[in-house]
C-alpha atoms as a PDB file:
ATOM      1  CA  UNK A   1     -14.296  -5.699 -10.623  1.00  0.00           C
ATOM      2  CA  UNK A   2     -13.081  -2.865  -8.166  1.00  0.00           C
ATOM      3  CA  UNK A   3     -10.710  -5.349  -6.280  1.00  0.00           C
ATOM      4  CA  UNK A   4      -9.503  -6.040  -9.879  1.00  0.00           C
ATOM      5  CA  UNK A   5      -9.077  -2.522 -10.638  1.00  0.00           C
ATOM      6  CA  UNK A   6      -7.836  -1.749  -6.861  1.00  0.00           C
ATOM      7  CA  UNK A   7      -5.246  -4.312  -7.323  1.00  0.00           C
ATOM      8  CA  UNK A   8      -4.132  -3.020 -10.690  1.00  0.00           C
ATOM      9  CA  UNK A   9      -3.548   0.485  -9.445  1.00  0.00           C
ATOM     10  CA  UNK A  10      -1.995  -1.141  -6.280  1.00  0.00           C
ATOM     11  CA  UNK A  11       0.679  -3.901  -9.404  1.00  0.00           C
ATOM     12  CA  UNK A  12       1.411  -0.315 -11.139  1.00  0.00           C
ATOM     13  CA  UNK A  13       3.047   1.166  -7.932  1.00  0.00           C
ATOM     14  CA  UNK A  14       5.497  -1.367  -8.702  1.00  0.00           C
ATOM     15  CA  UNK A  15       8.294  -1.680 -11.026  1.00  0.00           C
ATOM     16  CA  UNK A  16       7.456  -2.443 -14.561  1.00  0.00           C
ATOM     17  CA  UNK A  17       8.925  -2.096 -17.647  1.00  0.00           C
ATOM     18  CA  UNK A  18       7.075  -0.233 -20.525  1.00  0.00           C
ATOM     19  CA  UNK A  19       5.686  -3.034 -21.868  1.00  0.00           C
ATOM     20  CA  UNK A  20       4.284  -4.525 -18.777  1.00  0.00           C
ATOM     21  CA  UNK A  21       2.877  -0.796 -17.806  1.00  0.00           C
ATOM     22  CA  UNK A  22       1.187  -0.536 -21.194  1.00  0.00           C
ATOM     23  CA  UNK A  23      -0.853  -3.940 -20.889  1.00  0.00           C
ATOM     24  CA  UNK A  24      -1.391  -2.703 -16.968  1.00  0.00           C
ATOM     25  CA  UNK A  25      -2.930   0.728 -18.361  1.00  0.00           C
ATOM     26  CA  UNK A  26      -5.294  -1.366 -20.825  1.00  0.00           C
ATOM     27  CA  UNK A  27      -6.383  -3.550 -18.598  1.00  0.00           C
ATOM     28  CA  UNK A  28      -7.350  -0.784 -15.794  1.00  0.00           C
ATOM     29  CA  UNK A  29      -8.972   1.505 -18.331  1.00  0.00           C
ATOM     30  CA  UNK A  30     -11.150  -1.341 -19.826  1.00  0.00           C
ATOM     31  CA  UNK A  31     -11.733  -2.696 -16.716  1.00  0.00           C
ATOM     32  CA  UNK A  32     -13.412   0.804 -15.565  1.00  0.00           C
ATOM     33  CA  UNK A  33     -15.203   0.873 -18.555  1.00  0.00           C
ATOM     34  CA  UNK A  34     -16.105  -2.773 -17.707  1.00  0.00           C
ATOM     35  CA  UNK A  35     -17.306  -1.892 -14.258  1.00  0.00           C
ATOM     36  CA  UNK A  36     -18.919   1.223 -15.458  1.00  0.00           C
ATOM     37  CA  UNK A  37     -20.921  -0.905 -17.989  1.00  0.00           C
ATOM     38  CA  UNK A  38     -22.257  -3.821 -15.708  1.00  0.00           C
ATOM     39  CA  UNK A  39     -23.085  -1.434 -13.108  1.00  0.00           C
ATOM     40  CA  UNK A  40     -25.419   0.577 -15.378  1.00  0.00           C
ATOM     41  CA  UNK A  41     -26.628  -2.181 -17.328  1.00  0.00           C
ATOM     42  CA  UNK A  42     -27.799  -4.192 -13.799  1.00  0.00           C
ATOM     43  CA  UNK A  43     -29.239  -1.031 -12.625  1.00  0.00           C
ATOM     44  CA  UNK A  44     -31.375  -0.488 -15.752  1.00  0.00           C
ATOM     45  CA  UNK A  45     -32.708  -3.899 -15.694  1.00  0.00           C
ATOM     46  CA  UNK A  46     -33.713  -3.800 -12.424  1.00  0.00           C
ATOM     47  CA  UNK A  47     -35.390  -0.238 -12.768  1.00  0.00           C
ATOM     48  CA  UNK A  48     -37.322  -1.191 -16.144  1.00  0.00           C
ATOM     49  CA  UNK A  49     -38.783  -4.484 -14.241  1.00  0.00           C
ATOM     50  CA  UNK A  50     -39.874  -2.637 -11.228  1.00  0.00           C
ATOM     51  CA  UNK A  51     -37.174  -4.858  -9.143  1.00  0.00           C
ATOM     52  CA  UNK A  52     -34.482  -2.213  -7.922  1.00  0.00           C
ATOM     53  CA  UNK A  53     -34.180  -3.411  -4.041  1.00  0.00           C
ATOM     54  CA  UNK A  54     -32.437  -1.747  -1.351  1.00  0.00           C
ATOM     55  CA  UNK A  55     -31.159  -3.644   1.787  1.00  0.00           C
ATOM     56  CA  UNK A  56     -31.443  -2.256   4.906  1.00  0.00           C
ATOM     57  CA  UNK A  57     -28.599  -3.718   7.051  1.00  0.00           C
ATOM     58  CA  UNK A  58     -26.363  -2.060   9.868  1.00  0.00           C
ATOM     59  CA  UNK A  59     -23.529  -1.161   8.354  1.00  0.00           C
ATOM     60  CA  UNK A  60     -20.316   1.629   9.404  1.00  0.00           C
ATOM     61  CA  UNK A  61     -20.568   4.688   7.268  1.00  0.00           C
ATOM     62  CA  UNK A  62     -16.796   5.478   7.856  1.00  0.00           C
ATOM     63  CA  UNK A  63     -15.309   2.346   7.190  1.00  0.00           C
ATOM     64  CA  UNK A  64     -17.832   2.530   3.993  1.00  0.00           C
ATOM     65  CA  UNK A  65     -15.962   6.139   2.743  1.00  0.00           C
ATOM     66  CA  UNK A  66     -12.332   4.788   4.119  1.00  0.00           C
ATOM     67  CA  UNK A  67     -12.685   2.062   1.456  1.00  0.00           C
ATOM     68  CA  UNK A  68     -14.132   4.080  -1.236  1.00  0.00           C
ATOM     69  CA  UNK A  69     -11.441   6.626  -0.962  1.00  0.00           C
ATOM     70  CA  UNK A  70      -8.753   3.977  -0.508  1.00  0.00           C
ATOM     71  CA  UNK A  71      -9.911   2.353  -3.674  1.00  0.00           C
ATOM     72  CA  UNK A  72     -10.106   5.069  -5.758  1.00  0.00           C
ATOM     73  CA  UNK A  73      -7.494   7.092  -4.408  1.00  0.00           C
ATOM     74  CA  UNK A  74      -4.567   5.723  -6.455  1.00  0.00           C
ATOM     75  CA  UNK A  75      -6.539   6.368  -9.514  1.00  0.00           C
ATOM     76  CA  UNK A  76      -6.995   9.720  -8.220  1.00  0.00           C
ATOM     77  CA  UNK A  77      -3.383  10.019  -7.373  1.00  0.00           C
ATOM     78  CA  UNK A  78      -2.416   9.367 -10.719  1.00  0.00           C
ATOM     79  CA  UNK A  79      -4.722  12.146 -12.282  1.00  0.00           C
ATOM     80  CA  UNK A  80      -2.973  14.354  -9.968  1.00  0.00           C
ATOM     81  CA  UNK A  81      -5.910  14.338  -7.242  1.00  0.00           C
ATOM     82  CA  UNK A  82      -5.772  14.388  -3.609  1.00  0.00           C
ATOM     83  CA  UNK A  83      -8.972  12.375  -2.856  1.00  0.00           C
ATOM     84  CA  UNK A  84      -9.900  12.657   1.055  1.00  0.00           C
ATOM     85  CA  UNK A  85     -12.627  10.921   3.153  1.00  0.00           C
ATOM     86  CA  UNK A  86     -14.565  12.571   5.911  1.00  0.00           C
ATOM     87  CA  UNK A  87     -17.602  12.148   7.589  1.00  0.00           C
ATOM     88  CA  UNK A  88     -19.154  14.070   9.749  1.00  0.00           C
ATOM     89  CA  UNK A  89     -19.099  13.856  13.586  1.00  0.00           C
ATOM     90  CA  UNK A  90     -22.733  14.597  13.732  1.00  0.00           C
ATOM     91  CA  UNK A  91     -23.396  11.682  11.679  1.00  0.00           C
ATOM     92  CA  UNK A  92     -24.042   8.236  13.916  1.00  0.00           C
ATOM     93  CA  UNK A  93     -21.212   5.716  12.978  1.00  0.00           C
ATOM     94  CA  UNK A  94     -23.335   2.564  12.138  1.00  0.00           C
ATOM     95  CA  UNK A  95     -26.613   3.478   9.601  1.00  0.00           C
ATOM     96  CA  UNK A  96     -28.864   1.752   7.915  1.00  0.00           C
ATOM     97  CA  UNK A  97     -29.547   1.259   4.960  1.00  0.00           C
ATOM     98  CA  UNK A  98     -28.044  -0.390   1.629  1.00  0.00           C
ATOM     99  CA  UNK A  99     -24.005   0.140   2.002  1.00  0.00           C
ATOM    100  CA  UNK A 100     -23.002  -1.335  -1.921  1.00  0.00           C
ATOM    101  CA  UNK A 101     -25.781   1.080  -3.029  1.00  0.00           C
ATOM    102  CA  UNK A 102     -24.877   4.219  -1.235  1.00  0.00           C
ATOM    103  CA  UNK A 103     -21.147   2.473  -2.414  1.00  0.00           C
ATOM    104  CA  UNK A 104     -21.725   2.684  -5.948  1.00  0.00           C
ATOM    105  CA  UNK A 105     -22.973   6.031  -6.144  1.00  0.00           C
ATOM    106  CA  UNK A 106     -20.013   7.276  -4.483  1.00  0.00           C
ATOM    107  CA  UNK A 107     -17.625   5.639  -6.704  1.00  0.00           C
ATOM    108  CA  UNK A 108     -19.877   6.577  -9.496  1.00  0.00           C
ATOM    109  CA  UNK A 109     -19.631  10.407  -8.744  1.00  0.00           C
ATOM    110  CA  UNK A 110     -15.894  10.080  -8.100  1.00  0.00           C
ATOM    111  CA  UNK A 111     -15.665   8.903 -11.021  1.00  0.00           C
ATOM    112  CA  UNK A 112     -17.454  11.113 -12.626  1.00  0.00           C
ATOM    113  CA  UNK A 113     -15.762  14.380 -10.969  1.00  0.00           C
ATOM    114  CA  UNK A 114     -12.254  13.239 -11.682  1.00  0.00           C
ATOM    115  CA  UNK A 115     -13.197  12.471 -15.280  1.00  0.00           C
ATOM    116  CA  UNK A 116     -14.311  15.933 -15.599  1.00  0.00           C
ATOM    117  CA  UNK A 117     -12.262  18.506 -17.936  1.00  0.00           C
ATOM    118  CA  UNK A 118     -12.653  21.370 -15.049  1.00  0.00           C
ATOM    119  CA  UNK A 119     -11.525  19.598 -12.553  1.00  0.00           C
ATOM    120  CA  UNK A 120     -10.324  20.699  -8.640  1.00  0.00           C
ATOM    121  CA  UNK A 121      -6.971  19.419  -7.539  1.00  0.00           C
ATOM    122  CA  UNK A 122      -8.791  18.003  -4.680  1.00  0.00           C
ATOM    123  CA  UNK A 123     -11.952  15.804  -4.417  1.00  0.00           C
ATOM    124  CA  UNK A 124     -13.526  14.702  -0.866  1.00  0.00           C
ATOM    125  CA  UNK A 125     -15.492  11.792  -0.346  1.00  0.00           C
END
């Protein structure tokens, strides 16, 4: 569903005409609502029936936030955002741990932050 929505945002650089842009805009809003939905829906499940897992692979926390802010830049962009990643140079560049986890709750409070009436002009990831 994000490549969907990526890929949407990516179509609506394009030219379109105003009829094309309006199906464009309904599909990209539903489809967050979509993704928003199915994400919190799979989550419940798993946390009523005790099965919530978390992997705990090697994976590269900057190429983790580069995609993240890639992804949900041009949304951001189009709310008038600058959306920036950074991480640390303290922090060690492969962890461990559960990367479409830690994934999903940065998109989640991205989300969240540039759906918020009060918010910044800038958001960093």
């Amino acid at each position: 569903m994000n490549a969907v929505l990526g890929m949407s945002d990516m179509l609506s650089e394009g030219e379109l005409n105003v009829e094309q842009r309006h199906y464009l805009d309904i599909i990209r809003s539903n489809g967050v609502i979509l993704l928003d939905l199915i994400n919190d829906i799979l989550d419940l499940a798993k946390i009523e029936s005790g099965q919530l897992s978390f992997e705990e692979v090697d994976f590269d926390i900057r190429e983790l936030v580069d995609t993240v802010a890639e992804t949900m830049g041009l949304r951001a962009h189009q709310k008038h955002l600058e959306l920036t990643g950074h991480v640390d140079s303290d922090v060690p560049r492969t962890l461990v741990g559960d990367p479409l986890r830690l994934r999903q709750v940065i998109v989640n409070l991205l989300a969240t932050r540039s759906n918020s009436p009060a918010r910044a002009e800038s958001c960093s990831v």
